[in-house]
N, C-alpha and C. Protein backbone atom coordinates (compact mmCIF):
# COMPACT_ATOMS: atom_id res chain seq x y z
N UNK A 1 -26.86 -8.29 -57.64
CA UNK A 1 -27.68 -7.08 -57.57
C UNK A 1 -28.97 -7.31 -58.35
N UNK A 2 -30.08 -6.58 -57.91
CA UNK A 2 -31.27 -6.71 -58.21
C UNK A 2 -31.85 -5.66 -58.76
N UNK A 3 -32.60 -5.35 -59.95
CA UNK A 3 -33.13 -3.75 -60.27
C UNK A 3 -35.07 -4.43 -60.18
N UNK A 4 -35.57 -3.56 -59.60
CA UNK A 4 -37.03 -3.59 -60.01
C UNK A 4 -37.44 -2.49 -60.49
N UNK A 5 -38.18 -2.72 -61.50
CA UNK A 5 -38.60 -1.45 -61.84
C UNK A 5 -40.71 -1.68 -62.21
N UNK A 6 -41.04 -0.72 -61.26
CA UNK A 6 -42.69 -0.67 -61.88
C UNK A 6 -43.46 -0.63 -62.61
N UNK A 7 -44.70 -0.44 -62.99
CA UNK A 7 -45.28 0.19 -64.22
C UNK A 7 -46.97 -0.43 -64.33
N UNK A 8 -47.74 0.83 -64.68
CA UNK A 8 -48.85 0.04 -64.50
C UNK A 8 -49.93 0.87 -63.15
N UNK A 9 -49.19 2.09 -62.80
CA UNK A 9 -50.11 2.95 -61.97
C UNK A 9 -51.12 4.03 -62.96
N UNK A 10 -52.07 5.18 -62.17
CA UNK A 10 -52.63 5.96 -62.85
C UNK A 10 -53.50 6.50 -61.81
N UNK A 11 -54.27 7.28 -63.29
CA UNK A 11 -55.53 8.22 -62.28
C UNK A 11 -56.96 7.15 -62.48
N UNK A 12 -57.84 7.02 -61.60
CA UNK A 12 -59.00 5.68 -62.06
C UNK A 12 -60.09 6.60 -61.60
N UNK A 13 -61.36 5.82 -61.61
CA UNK A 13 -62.48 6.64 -60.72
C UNK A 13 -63.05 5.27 -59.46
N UNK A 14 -62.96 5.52 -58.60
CA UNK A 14 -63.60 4.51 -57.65
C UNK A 14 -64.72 3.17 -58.31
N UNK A 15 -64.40 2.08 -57.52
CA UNK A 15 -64.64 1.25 -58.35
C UNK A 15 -63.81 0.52 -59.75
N UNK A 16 -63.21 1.28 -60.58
CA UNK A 16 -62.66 0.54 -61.30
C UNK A 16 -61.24 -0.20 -61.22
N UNK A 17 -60.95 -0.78 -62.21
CA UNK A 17 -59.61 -1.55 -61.74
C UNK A 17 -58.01 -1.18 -62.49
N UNK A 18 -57.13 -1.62 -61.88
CA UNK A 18 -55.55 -1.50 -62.40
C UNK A 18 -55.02 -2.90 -62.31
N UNK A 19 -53.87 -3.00 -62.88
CA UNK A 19 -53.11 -4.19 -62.82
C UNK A 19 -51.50 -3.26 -63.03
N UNK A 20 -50.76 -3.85 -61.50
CA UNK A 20 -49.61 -2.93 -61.24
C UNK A 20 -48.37 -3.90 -62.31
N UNK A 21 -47.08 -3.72 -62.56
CA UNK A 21 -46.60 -4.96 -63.06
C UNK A 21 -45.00 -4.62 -62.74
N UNK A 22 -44.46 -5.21 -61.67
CA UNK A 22 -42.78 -5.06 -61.43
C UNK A 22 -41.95 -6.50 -62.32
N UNK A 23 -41.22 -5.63 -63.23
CA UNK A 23 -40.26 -6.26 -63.56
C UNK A 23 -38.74 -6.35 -63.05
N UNK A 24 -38.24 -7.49 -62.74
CA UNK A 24 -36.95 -7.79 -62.20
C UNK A 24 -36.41 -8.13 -63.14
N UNK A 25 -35.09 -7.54 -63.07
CA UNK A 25 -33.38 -7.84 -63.62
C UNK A 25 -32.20 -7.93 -62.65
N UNK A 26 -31.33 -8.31 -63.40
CA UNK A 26 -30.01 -8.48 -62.41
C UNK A 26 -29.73 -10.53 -61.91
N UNK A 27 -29.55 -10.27 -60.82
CA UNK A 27 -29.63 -11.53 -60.30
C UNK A 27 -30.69 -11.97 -59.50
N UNK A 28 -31.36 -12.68 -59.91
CA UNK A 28 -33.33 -12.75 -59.14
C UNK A 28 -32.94 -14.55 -58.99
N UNK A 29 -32.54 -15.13 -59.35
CA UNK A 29 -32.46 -16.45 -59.03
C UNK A 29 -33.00 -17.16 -57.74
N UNK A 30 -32.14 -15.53 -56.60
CA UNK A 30 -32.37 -16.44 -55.02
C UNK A 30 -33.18 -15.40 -54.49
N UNK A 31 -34.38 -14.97 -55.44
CA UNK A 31 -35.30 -13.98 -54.02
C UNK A 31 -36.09 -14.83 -53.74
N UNK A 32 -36.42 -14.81 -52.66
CA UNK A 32 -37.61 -15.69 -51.96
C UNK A 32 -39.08 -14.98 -52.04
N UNK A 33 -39.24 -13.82 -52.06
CA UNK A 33 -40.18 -13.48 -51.66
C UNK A 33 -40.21 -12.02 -52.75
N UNK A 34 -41.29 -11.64 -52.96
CA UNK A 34 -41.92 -10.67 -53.72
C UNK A 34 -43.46 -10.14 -53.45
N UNK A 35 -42.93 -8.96 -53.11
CA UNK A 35 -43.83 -8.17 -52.84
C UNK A 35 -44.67 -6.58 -53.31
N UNK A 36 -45.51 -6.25 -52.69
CA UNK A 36 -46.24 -4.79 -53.26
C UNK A 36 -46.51 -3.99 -52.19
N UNK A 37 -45.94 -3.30 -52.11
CA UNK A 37 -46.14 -2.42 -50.74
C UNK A 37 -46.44 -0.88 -50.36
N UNK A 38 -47.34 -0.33 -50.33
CA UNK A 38 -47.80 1.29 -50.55
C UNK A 38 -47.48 2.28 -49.87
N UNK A 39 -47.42 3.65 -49.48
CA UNK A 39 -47.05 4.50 -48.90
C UNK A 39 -47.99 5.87 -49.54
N UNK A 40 -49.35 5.80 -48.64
CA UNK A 40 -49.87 7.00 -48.79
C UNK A 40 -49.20 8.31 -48.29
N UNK A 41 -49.77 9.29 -48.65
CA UNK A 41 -49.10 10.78 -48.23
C UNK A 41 -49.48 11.20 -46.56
N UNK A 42 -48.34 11.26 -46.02
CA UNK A 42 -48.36 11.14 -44.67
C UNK A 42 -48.56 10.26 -43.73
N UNK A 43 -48.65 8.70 -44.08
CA UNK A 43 -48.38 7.52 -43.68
C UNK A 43 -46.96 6.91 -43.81
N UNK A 44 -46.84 5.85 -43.39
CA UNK A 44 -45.80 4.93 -43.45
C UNK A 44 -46.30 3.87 -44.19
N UNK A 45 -45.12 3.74 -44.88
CA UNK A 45 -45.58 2.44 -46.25
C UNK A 45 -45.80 1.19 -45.55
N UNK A 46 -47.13 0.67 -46.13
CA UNK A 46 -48.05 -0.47 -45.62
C UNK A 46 -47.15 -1.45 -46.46
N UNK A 47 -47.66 -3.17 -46.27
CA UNK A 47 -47.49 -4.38 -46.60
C UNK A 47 -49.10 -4.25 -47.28
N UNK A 48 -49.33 -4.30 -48.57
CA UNK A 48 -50.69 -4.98 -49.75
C UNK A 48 -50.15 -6.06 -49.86
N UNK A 49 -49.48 -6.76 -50.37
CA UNK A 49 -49.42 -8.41 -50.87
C UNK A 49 -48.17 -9.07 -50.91
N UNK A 50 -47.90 -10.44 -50.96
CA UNK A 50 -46.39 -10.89 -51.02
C UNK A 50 -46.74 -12.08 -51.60
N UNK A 51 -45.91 -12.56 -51.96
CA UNK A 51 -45.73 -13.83 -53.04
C UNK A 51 -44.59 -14.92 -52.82
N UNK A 52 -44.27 -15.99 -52.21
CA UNK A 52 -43.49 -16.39 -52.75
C UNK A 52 -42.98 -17.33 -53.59
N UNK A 53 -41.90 -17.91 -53.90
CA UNK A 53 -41.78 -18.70 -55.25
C UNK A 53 -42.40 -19.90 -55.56
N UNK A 54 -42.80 -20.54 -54.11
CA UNK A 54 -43.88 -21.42 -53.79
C UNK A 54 -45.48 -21.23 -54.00
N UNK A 55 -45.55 -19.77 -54.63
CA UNK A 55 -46.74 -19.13 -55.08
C UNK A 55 -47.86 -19.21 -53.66
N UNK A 56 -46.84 -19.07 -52.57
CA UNK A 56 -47.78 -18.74 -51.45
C UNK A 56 -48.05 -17.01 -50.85
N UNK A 57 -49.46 -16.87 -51.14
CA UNK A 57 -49.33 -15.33 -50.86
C UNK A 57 -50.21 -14.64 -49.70
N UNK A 58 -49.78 -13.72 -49.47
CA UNK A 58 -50.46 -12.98 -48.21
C UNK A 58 -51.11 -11.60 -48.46
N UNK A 59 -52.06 -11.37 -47.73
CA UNK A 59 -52.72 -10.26 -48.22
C UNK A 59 -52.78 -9.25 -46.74
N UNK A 60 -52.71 -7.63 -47.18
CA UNK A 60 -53.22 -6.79 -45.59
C UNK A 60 -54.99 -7.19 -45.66
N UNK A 61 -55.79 -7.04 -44.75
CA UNK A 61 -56.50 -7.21 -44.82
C UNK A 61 -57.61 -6.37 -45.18
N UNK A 62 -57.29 -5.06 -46.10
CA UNK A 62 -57.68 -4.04 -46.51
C UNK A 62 -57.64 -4.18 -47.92
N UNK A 63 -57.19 -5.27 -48.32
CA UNK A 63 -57.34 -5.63 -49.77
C UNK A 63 -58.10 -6.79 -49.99
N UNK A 64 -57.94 -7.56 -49.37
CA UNK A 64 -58.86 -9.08 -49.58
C UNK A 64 -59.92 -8.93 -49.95
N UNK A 65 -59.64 -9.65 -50.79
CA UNK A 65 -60.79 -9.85 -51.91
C UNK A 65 -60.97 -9.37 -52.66
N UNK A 66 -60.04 -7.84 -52.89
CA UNK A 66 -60.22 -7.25 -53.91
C UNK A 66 -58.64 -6.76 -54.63
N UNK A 67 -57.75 -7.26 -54.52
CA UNK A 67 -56.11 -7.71 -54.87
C UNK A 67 -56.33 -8.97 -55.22
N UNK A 68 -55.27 -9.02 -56.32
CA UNK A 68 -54.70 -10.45 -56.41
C UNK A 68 -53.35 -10.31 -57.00
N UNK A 69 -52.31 -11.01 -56.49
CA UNK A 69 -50.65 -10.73 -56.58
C UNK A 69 -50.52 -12.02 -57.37
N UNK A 70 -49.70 -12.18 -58.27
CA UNK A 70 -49.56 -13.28 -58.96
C UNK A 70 -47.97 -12.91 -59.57
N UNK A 71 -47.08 -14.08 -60.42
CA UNK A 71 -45.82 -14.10 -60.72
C UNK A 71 -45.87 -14.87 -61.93
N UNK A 72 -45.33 -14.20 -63.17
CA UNK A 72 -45.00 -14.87 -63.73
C UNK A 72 -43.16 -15.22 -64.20
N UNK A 73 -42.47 -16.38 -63.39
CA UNK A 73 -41.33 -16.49 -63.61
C UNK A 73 -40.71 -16.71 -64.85
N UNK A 74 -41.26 -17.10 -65.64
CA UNK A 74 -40.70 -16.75 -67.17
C UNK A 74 -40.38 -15.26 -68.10
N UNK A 75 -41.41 -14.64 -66.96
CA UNK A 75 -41.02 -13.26 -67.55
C UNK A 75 -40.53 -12.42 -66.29
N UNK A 76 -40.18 -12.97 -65.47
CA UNK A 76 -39.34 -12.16 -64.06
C UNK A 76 -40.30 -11.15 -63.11
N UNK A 77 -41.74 -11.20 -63.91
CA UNK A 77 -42.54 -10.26 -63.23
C UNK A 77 -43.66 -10.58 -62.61
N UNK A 78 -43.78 -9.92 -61.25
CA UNK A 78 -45.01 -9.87 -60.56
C UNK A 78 -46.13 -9.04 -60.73
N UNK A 79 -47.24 -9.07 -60.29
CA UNK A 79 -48.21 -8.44 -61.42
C UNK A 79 -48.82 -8.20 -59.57
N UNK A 80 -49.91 -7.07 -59.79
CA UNK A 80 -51.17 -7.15 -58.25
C UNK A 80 -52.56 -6.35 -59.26
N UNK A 81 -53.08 -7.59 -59.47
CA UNK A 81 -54.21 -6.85 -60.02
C UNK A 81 -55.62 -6.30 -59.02
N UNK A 82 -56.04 -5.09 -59.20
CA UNK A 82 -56.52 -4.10 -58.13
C UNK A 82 -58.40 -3.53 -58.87
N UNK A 83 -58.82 -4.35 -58.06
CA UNK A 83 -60.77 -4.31 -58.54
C UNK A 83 -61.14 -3.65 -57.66
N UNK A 84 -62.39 -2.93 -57.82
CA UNK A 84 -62.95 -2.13 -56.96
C UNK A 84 -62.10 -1.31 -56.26
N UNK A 85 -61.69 -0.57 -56.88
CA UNK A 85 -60.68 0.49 -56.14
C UNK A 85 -61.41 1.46 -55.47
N UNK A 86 -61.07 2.06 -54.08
CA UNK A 86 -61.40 3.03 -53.54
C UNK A 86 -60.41 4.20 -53.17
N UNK A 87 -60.69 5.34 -52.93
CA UNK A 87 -59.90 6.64 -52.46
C UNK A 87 -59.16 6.39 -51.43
N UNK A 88 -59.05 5.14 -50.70
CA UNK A 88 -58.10 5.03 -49.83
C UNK A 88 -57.05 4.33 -49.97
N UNK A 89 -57.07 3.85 -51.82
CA UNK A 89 -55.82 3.17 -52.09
C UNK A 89 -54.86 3.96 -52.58
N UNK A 90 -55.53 5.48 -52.94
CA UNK A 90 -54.39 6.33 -53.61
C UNK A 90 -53.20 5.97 -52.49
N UNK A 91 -51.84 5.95 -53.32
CA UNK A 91 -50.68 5.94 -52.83
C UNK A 91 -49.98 5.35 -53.67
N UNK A 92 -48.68 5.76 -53.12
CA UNK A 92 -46.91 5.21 -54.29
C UNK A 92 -47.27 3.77 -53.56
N UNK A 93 -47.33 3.02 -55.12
CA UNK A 93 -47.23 1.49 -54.78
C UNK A 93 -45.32 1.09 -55.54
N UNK A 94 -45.00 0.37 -54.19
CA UNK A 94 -43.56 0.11 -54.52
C UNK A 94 -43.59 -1.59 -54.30
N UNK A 95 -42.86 -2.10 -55.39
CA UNK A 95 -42.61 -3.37 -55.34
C UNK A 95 -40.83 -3.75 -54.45
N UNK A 96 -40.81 -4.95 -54.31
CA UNK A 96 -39.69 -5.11 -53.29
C UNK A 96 -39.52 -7.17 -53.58
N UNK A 97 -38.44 -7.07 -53.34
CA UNK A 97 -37.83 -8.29 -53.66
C UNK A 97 -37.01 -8.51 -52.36
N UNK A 98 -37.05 -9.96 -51.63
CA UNK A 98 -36.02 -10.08 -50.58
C UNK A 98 -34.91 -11.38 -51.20
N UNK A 99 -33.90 -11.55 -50.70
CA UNK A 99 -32.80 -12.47 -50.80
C UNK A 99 -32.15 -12.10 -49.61
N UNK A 100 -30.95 -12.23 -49.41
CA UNK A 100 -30.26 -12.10 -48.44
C UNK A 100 -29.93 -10.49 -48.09
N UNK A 101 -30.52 -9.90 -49.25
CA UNK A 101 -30.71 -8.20 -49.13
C UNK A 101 -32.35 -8.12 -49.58
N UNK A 102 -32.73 -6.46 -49.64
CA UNK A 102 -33.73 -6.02 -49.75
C UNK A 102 -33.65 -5.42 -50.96
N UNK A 103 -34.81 -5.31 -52.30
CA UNK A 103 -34.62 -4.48 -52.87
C UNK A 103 -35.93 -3.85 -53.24
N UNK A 104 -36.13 -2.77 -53.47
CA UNK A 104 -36.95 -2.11 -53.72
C UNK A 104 -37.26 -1.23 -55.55
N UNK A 105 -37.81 -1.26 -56.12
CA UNK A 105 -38.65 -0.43 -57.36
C UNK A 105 -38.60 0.86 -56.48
N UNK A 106 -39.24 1.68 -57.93
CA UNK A 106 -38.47 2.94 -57.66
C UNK A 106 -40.12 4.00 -57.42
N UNK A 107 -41.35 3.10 -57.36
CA UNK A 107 -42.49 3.16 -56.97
C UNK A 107 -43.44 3.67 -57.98
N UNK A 108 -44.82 3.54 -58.13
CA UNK A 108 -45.55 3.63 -59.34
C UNK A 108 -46.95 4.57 -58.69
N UNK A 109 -47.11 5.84 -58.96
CA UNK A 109 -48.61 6.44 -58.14
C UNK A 109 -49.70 5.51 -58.90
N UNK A 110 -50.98 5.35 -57.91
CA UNK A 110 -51.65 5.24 -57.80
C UNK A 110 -52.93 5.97 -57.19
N UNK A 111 -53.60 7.05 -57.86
CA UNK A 111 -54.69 8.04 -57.65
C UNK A 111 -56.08 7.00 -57.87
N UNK A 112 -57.12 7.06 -56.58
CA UNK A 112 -58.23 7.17 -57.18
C UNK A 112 -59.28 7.62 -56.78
N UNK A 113 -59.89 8.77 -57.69
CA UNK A 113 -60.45 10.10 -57.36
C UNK A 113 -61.79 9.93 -58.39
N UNK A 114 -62.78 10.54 -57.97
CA UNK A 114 -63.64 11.18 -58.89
C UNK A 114 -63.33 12.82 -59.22
């Protein structure tokens, strides 16, 4: 079993930046893949970034260039640091871990408003 848990959302003003940060516990040995994934209000939760242990990562193309997903395995956590933020990133950013199951964080808001 896998727990993620978030941390690292808020209120910003356009333009400035966050750095999200999911920490994993449990058994993380065999996830392959790690990810950040959003769900604005009245959408369906998007794919922002993925990682895997091979430190190969993917981006939606609504972030490029201005995301960057990174891992540090000594401390079990994935990080998505977030520049130039705009009003269309407000949304619950949820992190997610795959292995032979799925697991999901329990999601972190992300507002950004003037």
């Amino acid at each position: 079993q896998v727990q993620l848990v978030e941390s690292g959302g808020g209120l910003v003003q356009p333009g400035e930046s966050l750095r999200l940060s999911c920490a994993a516990s449990g058994s993380i040995f065999s996830i392959s893949v790690m990810g950040w994934y959003r769900q604005a209000p009245g959408k369906q939760r998007e794919l922002v970034a993925t990682i895997t242990t091979g430190g190969i990562t993917n981006y939606a193309d609504s972030v490029k260039g201005r995301f960057a997903i990174s891992r540090d395995s000594a401390k079990n956590t994935v990080y998505l640091q977030m520049n130039s933020l705009k009003p269309e990133d407000t949304a619950v950013y949820y992190c997610k871990g795959v292995d032979v199951l799925i697991y999901w964080g329990q999601g972190t808001q992300v507002t950004v408003s003037t």
